[in-house]
Protein backbone atom coordinates (compact mmCIF):
# COMPACT_ATOMS: atom_id res chain seq x y z
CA UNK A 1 13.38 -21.59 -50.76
CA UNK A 2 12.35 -19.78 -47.44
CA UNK A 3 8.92 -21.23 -47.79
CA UNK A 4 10.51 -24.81 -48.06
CA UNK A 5 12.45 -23.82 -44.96
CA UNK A 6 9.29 -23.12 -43.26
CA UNK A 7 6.96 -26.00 -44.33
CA UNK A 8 9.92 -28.18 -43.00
CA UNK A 9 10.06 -26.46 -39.24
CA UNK A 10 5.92 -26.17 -39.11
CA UNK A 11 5.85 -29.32 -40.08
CA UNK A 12 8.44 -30.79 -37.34
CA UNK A 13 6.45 -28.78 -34.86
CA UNK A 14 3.05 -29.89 -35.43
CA UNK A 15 4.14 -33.27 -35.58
CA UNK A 16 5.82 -32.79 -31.92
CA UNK A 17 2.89 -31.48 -30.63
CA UNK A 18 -0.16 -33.54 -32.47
CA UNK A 19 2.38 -36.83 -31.66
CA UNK A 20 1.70 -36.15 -27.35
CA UNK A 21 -2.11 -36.52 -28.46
CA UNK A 22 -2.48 -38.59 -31.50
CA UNK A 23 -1.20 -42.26 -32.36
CA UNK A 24 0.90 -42.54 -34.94
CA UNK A 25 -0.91 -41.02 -38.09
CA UNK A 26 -1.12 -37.62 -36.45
CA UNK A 27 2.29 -36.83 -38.57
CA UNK A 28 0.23 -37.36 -41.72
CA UNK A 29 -2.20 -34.78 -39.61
CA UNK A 30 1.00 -32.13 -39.73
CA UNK A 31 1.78 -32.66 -42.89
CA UNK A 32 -1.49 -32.50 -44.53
CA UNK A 33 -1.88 -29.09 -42.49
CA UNK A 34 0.87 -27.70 -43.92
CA UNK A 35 0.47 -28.94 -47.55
CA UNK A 36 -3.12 -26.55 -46.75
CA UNK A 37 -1.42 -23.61 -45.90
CA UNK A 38 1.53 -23.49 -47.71
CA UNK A 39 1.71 -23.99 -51.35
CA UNK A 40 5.04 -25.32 -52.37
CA UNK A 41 5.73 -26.05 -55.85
CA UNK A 42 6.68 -29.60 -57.53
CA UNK A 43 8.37 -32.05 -56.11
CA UNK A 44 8.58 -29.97 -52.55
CA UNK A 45 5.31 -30.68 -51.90
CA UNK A 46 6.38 -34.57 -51.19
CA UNK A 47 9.79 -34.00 -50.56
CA UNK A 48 9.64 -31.31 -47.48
CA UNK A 49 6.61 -32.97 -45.21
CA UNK A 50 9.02 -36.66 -46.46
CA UNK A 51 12.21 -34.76 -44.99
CA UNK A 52 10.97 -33.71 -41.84
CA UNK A 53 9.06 -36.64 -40.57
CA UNK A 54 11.66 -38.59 -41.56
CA UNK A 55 14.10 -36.51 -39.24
CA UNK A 56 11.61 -36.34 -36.36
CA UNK A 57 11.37 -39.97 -36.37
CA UNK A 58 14.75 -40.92 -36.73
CA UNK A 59 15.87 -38.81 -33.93
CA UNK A 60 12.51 -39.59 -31.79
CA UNK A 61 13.09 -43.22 -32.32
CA UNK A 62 16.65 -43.14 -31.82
CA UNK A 63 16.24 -40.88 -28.65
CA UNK A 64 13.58 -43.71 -27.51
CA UNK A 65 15.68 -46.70 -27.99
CA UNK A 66 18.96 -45.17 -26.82
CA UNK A 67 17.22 -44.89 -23.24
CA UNK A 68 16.89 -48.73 -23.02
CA UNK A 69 20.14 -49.83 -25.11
CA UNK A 70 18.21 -50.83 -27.72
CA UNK A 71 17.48 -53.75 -26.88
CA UNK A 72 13.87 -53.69 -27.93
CA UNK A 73 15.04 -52.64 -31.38
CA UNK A 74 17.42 -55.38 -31.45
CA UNK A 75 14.67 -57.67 -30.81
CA UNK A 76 12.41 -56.18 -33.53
CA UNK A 77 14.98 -56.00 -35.80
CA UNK A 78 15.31 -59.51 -35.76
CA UNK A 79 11.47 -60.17 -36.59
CA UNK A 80 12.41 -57.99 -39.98
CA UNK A 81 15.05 -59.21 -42.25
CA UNK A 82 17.68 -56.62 -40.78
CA UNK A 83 19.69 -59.06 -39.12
CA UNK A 84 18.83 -57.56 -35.54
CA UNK A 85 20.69 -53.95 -36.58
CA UNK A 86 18.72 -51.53 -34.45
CA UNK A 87 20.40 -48.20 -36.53
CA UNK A 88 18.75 -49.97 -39.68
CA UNK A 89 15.56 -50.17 -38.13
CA UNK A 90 15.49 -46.69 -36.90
CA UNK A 91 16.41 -45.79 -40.51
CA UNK A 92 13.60 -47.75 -42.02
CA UNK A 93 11.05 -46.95 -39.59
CA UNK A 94 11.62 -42.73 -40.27
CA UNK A 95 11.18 -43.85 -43.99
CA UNK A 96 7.72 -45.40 -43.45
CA UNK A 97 6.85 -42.51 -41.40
CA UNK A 98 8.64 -39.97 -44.42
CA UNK A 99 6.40 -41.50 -46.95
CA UNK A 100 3.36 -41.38 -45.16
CA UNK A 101 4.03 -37.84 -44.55
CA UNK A 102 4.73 -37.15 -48.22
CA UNK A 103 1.79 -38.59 -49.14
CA UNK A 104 -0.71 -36.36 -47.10
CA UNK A 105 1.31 -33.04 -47.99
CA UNK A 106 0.52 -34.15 -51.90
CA UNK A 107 -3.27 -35.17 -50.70
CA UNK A 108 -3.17 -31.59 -48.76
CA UNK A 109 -1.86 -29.34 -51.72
CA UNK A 110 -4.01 -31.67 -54.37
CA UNK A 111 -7.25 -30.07 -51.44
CA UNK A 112 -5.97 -26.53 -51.97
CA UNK A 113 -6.16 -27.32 -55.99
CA UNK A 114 -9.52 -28.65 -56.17
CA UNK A 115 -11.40 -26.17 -53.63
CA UNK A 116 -9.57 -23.15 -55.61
CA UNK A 117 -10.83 -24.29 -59.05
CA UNK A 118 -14.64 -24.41 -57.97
């Protein structure tokens, strides 16, 4: 459990700091990182990188839009079929960013399993 714990709070912070450098993708960056170092077991290995991107960008994203009303949300919102809800949109886009996350801290542990069986 405590290694969970601390896959999800490494993973938060080297998506804050790769995020001020990167575009977008550097949260797959974090979370393949951590999937290197840490060896979770199961379903953890999607589900803790999936949790904490999906935080970060649900809070960065709401924190973002709040500043302007979100009125730019509103307006993207309306280009998806969300009927212009901004919350909704924040909710899908830390999903897209969860999955993407989950996805490299699979591809990082499936790394750790094929260079330790050569």
């Amino acid at each position: 459990m405590t290694k969970n714990i601390i896959n999800f709070i490494v993973t938060i912070i080297l998506a804050i700091i790769l995020s001020q450098f990167l575009p977008w993708w550097s949260v797959m960056v974090a979370a393949f990182a951590t999937g290197l170092f840490f060896s979770l077991k199961r379903a953890s290995v999607f589900v803790v990188p999936f949790l904490a991107i999906t935080l970060f960008w649900v809070a960065y994203s709401f924190w973002l839009s709040s500043t302007n009303d979100f009125i730019l949300a509103k307006k993207m919102a309306v280009l998806l079929p969300l009927n212009g809800n901004a919350y909704l949109l924040i909710l899908v886009t830390g999903i897209i960013g969860g999955l993407a996350a989950g996805v490299a801290g699979i591809f990082g542990k499936q790394c750790v399993t094929l260079l330790s069986k050569s």
